[in-house]
Protein backbone atom coordinates (compact mmCIF):
# COMPACT_ATOMS: atom_id res chain seq x y z
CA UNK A 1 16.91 -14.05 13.55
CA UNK A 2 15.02 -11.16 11.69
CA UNK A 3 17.77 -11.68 8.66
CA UNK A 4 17.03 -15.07 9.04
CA UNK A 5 12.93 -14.29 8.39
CA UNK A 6 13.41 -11.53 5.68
CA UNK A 7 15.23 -14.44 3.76
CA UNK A 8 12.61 -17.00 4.14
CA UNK A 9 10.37 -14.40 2.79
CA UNK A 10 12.51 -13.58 -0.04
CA UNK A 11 12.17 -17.07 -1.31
CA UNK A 12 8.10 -17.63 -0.64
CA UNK A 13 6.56 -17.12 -4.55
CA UNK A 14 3.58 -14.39 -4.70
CA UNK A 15 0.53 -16.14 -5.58
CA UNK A 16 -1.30 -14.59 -8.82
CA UNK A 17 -4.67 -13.14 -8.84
CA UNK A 18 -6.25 -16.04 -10.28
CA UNK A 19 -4.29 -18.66 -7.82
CA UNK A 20 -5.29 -15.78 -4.38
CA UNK A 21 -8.87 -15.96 -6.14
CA UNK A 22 -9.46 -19.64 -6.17
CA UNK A 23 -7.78 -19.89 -2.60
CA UNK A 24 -10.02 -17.65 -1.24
CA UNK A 25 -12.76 -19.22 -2.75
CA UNK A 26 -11.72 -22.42 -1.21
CA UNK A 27 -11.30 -21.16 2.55
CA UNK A 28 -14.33 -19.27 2.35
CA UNK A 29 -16.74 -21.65 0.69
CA UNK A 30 -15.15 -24.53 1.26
CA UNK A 31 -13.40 -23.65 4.49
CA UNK A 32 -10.23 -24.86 3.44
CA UNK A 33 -7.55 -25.17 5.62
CA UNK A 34 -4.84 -25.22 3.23
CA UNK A 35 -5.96 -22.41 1.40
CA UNK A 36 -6.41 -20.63 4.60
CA UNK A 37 -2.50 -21.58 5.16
CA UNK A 38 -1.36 -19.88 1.58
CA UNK A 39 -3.38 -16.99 1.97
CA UNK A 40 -1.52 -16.28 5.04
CA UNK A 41 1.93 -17.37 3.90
CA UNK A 42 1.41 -15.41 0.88
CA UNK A 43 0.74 -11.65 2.89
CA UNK A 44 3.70 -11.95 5.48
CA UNK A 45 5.70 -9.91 3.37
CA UNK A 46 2.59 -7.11 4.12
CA UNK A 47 3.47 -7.74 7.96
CA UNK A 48 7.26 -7.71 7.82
CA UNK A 49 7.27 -4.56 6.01
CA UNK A 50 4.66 -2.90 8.40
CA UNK A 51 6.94 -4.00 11.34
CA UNK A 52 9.81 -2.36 9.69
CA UNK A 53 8.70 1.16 9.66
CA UNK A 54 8.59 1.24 13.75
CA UNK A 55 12.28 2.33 14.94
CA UNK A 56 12.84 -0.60 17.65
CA UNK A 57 15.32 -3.30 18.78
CA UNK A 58 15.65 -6.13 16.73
CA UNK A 59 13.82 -8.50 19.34
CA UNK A 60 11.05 -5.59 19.36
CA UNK A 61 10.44 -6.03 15.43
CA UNK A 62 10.44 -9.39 16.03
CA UNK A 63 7.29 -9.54 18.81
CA UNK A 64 5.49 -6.33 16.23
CA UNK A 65 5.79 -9.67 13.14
CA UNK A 66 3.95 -12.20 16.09
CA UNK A 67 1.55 -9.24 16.95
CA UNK A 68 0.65 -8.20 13.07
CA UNK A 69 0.42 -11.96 11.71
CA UNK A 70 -2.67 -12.21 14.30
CA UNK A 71 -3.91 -9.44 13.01
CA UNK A 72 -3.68 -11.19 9.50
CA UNK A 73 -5.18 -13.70 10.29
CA UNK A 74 -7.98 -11.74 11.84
CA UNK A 75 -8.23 -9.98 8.68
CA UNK A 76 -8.45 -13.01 6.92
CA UNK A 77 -11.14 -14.82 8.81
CA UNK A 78 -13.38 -11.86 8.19
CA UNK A 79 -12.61 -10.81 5.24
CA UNK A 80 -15.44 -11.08 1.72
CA UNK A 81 -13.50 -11.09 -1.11
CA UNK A 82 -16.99 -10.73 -3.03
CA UNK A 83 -16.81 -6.93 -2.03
CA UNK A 84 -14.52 -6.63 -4.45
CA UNK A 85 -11.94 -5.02 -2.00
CA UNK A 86 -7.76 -5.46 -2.04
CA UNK A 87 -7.13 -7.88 0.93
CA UNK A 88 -4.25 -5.73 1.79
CA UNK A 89 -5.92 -2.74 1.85
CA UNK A 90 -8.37 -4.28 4.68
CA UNK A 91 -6.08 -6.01 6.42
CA UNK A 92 -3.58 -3.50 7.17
CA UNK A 93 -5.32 -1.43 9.33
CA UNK A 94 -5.44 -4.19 11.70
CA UNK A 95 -2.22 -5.34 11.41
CA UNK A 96 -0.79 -2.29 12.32
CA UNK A 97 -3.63 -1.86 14.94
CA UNK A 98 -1.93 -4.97 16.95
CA UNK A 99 1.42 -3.81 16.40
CA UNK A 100 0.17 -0.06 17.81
CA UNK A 101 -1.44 -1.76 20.90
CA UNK A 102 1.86 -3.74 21.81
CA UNK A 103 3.90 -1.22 21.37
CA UNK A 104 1.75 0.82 23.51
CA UNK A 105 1.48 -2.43 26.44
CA UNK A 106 5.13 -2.58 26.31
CA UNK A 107 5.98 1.03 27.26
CA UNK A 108 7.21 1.46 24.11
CA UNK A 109 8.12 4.79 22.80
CA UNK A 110 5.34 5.51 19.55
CA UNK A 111 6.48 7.47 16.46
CA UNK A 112 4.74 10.53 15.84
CA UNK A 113 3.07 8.97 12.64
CA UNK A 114 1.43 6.40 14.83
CA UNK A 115 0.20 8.58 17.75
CA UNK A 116 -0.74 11.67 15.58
CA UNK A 117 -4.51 11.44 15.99
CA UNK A 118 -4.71 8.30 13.70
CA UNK A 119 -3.56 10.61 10.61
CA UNK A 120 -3.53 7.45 8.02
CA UNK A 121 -6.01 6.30 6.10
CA UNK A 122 -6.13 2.94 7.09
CA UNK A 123 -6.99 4.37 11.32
CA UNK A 124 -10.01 6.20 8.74
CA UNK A 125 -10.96 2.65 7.84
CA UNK A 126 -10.75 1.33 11.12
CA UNK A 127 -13.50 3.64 12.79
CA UNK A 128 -16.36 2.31 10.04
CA UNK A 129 -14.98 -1.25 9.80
CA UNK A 130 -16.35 -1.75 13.50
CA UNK A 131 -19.59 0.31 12.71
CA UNK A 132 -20.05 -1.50 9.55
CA UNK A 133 -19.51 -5.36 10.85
CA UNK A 134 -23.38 -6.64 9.96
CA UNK A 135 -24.11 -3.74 7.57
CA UNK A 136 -23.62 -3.13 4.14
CA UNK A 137 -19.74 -2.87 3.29
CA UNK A 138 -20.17 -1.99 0.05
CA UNK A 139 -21.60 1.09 0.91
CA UNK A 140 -18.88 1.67 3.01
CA UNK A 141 -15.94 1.12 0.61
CA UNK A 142 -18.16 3.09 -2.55
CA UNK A 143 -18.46 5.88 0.16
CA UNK A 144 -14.56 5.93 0.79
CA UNK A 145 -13.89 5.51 -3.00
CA UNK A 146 -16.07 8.75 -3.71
CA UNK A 147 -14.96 11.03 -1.05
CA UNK A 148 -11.19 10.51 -2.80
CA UNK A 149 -12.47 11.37 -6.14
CA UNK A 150 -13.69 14.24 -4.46
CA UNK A 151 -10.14 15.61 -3.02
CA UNK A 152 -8.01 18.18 -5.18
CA UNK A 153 -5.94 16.80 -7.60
CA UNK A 154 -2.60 16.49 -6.12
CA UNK A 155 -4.06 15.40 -2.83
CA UNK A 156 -6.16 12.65 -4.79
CA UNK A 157 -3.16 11.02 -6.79
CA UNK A 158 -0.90 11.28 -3.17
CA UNK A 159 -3.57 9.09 -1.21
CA UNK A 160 -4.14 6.87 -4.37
CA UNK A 161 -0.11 6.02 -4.25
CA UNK A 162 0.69 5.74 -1.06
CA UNK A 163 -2.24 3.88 0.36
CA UNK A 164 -4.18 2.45 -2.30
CA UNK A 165 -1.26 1.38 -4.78
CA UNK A 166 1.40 1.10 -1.10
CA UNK A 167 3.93 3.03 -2.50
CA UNK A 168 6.69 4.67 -0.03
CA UNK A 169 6.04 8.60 0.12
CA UNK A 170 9.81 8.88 -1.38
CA UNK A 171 8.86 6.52 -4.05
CA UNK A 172 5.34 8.80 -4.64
CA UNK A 173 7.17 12.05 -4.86
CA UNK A 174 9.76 10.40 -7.26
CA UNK A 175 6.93 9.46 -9.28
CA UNK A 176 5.19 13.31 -8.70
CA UNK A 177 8.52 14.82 -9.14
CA UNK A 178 8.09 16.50 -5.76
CA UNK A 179 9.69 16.19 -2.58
CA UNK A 180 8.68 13.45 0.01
CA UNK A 181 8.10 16.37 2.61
CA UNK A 182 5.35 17.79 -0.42
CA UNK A 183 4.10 14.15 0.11
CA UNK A 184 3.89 14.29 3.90
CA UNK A 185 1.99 17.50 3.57
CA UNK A 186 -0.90 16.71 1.20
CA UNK A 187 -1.39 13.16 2.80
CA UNK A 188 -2.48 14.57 6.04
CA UNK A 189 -4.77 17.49 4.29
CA UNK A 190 -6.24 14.83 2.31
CA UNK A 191 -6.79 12.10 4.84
CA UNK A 192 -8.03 15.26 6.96
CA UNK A 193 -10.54 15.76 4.54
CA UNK A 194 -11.55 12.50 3.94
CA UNK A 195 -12.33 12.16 7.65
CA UNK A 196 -14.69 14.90 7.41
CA UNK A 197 -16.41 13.81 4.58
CA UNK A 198 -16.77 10.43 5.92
CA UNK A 199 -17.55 11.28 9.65
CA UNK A 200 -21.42 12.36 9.27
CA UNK A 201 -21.89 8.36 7.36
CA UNK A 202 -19.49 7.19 10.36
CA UNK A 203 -21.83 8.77 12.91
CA UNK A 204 -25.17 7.82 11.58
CA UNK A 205 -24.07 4.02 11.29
CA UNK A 206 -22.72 4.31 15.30
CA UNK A 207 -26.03 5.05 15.98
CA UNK A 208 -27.66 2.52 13.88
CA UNK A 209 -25.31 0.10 15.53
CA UNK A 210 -25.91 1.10 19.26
């Protein structure tokens, strides 16, 4: 069945910008229900690939795909595509939030990436996303865009691939002509730092929230 769904996906066509652009504009102004529909369609690839990277039985992946497309479509019905923000990059985090929570209901054993203090910077998103739900989120997002302008070099250009531009950390060190295990090393120091520089903005909207 999972061959099955990786072939349906193979065939689906990736919308454009300008086509994703005027869909969202239609579901969110116009509340669309068909554009609402495409949107979706067009990001299972995101959730297929997410469930991929956990190292389970077939019929496992197949419940962490049900589990992260209601997370898309979570993502979706809250998402403002006037803050100027990748849907992907907000929507992950929640994705693989309801894939981390299943696996977690089901007894399931965790890797270490997922149970590793929330060392990714999409669980670094997650914290402010709830903190930031009726305040300004383009504070938040110019706040996370300047604290990783602000790590070293190397560090910088590592979170930048892998998270921002979604690359694999083999396909990142390829690119850095370094090895993945490099990769592994400066993601965590940077998303450490990151968290730090975030966590004093983090704390004073909790408080503004309570």
């Amino acid at each position: 069945m999972l061959e099955e769904y990786m072939r349906s996906l193979a065939s689906l066509r990736k919308l454009t910008a300008e086509e994703e652009r005027i869909l969202w504009k239609q579901y969110k102004e116009a509340g669309s229900v068909d554009a609402r529909q495409r949107l979706i369609e067009n990001y299972q690839l995101l959730v297929c690939r997410e469930a991929m990277k956990y190292p389970v039985q077939e019929t496992v992946t197949l419940d962490l795909v049900q589990e992260g497309m209601v997370g898309l479509m979570e993502a979706a019905e809250r998402f403002d595509p006037s803050l100027g923000v990748a849907f992907s990059l907000y929507a992950v985090h929640r994705i693989r939030g309801r894939m981390i929570d299943f696996l977690k209901q089901s007894n399931q054993e965790l890797p270490c990436e997922a149970t590793g203090g929330g060392d990714d910077v999409f669980s670094l998103l997650a914290v402010p996303d709830l903190a930031f739900e009726t305040a300004d989120q383009n504070l938040l997002h110019a706040e996370i865009d300047k604290a990783v302008s602000r790590l070293p070099g190397r560090e910088q250009d590592i979170i930048r691939q892998v998270f921002l531009r979604e690359q694999t950390a083999a396909e990142a060190a390829d690119e850095l002509d370094v090895s993945p295990a490099y990769v592994y090393r400066l993601e965590k120091k940077g998303i450490r730092r990151l968290r730090g520089m975030l966590s004093r903005l983090i704390h004073e909207r909790n408080i503004l929230e309570r």
